[in-house]
Structure formats: C-alpha cells, structure tokens
N, C-alpha and C. Protein backbone atom coordinates (compact mmCIF):
# COMPACT_ATOMS: atom_id res chain seq x y z
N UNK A 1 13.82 0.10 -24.38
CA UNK A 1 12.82 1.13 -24.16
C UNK A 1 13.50 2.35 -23.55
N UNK A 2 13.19 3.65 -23.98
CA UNK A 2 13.94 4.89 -23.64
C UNK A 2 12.73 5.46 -23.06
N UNK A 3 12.92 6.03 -22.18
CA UNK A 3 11.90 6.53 -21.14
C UNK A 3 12.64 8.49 -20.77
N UNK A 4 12.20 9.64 -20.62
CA UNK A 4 12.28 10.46 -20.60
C UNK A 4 11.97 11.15 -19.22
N UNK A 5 12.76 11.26 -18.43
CA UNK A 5 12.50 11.72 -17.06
C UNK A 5 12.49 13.69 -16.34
N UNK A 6 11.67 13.85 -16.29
CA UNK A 6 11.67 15.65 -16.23
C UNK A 6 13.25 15.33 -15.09
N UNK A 7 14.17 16.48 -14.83
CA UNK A 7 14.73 16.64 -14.42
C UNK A 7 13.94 17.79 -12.68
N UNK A 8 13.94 17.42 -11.47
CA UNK A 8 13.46 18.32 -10.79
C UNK A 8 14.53 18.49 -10.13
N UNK A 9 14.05 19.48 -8.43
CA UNK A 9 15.01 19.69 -7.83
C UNK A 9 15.60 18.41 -6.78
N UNK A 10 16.44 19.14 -6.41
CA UNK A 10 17.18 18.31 -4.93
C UNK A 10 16.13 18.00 -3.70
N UNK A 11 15.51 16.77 -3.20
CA UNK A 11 14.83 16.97 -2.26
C UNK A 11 15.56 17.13 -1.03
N UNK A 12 16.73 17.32 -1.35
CA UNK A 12 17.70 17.25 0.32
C UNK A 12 18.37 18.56 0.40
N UNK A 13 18.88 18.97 -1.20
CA UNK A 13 19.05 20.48 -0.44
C UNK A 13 18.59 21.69 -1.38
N UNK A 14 17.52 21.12 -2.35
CA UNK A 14 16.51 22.25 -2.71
C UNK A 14 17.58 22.29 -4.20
N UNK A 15 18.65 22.19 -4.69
CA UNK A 15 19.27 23.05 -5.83
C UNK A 15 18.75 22.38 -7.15
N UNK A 16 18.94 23.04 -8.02
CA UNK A 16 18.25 22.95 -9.08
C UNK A 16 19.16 22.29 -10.37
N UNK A 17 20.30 21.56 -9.68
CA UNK A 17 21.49 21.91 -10.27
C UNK A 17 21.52 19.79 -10.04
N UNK A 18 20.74 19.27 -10.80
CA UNK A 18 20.01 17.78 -10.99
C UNK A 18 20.40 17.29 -12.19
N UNK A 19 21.12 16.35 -12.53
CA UNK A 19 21.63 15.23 -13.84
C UNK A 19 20.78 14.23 -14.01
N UNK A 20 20.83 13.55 -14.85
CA UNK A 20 20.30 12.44 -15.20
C UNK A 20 22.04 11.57 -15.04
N UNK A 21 21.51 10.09 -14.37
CA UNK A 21 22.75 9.30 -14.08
C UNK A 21 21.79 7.71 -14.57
N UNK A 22 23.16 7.21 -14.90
CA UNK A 22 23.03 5.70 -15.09
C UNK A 22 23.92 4.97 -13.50
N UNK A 23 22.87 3.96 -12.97
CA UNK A 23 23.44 3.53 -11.87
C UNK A 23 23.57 2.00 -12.56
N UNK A 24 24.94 1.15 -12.63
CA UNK A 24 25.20 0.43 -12.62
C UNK A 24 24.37 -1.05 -12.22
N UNK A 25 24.45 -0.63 -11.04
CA UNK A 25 23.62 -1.76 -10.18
C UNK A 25 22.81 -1.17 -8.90
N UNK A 26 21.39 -1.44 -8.43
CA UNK A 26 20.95 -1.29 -7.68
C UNK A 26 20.64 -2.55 -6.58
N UNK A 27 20.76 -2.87 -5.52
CA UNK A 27 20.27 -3.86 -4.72
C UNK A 27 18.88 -3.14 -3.85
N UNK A 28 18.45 -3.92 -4.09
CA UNK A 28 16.94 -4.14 -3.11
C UNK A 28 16.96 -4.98 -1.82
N UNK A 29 16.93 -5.19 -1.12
CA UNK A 29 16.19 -5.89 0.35
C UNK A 29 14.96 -5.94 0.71
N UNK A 30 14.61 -7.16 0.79
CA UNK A 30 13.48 -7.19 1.41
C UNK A 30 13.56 -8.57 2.59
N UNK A 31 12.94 -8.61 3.42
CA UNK A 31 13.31 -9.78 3.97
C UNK A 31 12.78 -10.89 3.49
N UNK A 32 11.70 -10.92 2.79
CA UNK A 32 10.68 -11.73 2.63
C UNK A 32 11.49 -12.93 1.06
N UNK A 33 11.62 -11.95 0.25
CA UNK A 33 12.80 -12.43 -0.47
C UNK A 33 14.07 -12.13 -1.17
N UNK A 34 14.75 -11.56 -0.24
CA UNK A 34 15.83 -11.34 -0.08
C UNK A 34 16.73 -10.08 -1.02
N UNK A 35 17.91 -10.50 -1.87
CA UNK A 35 18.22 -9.18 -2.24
C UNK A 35 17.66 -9.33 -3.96
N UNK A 36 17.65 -8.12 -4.60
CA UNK A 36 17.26 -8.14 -5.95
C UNK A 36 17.88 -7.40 -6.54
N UNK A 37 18.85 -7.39 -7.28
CA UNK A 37 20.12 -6.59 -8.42
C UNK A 37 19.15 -5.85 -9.44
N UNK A 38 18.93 -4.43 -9.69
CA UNK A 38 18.57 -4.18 -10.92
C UNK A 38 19.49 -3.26 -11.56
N UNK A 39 19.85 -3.50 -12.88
CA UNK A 39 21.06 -2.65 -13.44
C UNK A 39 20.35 -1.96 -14.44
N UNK A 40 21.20 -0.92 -14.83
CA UNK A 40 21.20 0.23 -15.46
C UNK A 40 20.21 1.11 -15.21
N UNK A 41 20.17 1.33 -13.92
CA UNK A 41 19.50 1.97 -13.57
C UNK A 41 19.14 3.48 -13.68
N UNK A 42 17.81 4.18 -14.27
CA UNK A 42 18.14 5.40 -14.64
C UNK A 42 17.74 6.50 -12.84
N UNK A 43 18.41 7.60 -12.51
CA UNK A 43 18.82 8.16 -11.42
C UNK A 43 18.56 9.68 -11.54
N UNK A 44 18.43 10.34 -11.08
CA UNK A 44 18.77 11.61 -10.87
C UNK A 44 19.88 12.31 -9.58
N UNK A 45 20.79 12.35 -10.00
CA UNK A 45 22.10 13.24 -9.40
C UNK A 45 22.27 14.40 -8.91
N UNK A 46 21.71 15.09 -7.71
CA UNK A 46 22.23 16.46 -7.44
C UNK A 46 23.64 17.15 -7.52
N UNK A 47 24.21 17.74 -8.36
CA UNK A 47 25.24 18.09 -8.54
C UNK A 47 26.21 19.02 -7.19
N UNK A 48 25.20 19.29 -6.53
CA UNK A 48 25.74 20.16 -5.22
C UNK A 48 25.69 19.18 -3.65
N UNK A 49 25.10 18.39 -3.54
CA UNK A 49 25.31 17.50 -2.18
C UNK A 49 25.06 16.12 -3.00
N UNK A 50 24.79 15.26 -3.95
CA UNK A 50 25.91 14.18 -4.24
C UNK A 50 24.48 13.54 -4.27
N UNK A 51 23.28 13.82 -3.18
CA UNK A 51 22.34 13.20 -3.12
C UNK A 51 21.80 12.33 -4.98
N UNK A 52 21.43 11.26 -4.72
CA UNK A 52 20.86 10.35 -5.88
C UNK A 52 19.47 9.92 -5.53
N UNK A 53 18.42 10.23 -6.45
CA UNK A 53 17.15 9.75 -6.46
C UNK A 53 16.59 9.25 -7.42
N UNK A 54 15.57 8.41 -6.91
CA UNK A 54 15.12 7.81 -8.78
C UNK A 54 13.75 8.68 -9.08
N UNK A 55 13.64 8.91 -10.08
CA UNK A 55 12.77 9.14 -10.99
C UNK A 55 11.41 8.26 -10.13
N UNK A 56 9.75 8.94 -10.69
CA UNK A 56 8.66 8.32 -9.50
C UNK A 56 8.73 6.81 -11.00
N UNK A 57 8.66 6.98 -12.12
CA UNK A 57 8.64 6.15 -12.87
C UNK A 57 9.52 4.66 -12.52
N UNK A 58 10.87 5.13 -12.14
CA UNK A 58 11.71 4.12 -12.04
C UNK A 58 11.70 3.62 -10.59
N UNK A 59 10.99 4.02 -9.34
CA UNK A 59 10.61 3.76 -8.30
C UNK A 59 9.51 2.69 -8.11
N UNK A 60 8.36 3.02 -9.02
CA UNK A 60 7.13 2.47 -9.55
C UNK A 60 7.43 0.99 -10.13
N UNK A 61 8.18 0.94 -11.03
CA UNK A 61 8.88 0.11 -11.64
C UNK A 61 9.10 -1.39 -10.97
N UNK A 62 10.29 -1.10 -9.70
CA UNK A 62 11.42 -1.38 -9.25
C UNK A 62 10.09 -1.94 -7.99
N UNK A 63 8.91 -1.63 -7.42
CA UNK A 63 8.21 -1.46 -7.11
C UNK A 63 7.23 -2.79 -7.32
N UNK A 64 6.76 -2.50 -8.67
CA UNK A 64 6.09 -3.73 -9.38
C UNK A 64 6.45 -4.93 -9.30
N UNK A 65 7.87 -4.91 -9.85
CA UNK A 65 8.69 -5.97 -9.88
C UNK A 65 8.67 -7.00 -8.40
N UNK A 66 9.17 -6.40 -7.68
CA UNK A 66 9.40 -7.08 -5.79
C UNK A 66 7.54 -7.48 -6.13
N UNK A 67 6.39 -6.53 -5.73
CA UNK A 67 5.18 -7.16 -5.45
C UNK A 67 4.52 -7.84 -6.40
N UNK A 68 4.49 -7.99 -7.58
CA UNK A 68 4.41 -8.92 -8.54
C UNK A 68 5.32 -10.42 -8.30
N UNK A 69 6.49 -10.09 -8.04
CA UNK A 69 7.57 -10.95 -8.38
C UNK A 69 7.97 -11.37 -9.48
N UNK A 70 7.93 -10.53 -10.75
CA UNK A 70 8.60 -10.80 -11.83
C UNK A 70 9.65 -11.78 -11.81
N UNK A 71 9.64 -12.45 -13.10
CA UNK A 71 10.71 -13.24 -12.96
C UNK A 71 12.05 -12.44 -13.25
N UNK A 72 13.46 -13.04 -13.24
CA UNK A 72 14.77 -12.22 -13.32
C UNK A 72 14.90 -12.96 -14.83
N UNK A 73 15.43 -11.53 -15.58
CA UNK A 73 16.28 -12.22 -16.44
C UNK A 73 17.56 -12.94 -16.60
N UNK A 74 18.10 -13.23 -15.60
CA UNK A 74 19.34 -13.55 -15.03
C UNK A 74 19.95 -13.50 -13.72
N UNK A 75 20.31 -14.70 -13.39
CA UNK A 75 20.25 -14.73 -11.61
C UNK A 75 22.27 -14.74 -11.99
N UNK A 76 22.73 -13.82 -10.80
CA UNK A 76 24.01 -13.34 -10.73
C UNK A 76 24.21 -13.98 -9.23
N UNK A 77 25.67 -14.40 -8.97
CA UNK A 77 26.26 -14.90 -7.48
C UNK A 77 26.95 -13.47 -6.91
N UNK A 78 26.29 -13.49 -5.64
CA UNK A 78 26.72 -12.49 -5.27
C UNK A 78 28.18 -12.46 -4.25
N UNK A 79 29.05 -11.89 -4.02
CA UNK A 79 30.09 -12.52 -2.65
C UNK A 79 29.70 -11.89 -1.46
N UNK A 80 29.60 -12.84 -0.31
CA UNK A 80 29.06 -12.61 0.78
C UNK A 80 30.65 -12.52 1.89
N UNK A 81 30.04 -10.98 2.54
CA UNK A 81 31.69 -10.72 3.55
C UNK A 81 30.52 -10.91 4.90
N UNK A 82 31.52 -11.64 5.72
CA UNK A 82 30.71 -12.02 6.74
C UNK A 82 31.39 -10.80 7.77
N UNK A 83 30.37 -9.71 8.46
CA UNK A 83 31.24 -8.34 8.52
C UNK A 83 31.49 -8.53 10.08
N UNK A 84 30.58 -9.17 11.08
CA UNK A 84 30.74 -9.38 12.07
C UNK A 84 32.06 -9.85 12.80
N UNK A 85 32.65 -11.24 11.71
CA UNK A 85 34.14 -11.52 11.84
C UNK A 85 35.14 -10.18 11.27
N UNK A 86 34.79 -9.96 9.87
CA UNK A 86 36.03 -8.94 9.63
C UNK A 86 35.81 -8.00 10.42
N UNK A 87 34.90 -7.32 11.23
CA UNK A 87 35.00 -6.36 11.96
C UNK A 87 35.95 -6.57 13.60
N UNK A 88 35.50 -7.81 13.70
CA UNK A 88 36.28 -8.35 14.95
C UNK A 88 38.12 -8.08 14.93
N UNK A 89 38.47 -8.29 13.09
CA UNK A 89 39.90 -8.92 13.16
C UNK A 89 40.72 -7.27 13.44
C-alpha cells in the first residue's frame, strides 16, 4: 500500500526545507507490553536541524496497532546491552 504524505514544515525550527524519509526500523515502548519494531517506516526529515517526524497518518497507525494489539507479522530477537554494567567498566 503506497500512501501519499503532504510534505509540511519543521515543527522545531519552522523551515520549509522537509523530505520524505524511509526509517528502517522504529522501536516503540510501552511498559505494559514492552518494545514493538516497526520497519519501513515512512518519516518526514527536516533538512536544516536533522529533526524527524512522522506523518499524523503514520502516527495514527503505529497508534492503532499498540491499542488494538495487532498481531506481528514476525517476531525478531532483539540484543540486550545491559548499560548499567558497561557503563560501570
């Protein structure tokens, strides 16, 4: 499904100067159940402070999914750095 996203401005520093981006992978948190991977994610890119936002469509989405609880099409292992120790060493 191809979905068509208006391009707007920067909400962080106003420029008008906004891409359309593919994000690889997104993680979610929630505590309730935990993390949720969604890939290919479609983005919008400010070209002048770096800032990345999603689209209200792909927010909505991403949204549904967690309060519904859709099922995954594929459960991925994630590697866990335990940061408390590596931060210690």
């Amino acid at each position: 499904m191809s979905v068509e996203f208006r391009v707007r401005k920067c909400g962080s520093c106003g420029s008008d100067r906004v891409r359309i981006v593919s994000l690889p992978q997104v993680i979610r948190r929630r505590a309730d159940i935990g993390a949720l991977v969604f890939g290919d994610v479609p983005a919008q890119e400010c070209l002048d402070c770096g800032e990345r936002f999603f689209p209200s469509e792909v927010a909505r989405a991403m949204d549904k999914v967690i309060r519904e609880r859709v099922a995954a099409t594929r459960t991925i292992e994630l590697p866990f750095f335990p940061m408390r120790e590596l931060a210690a060493t």
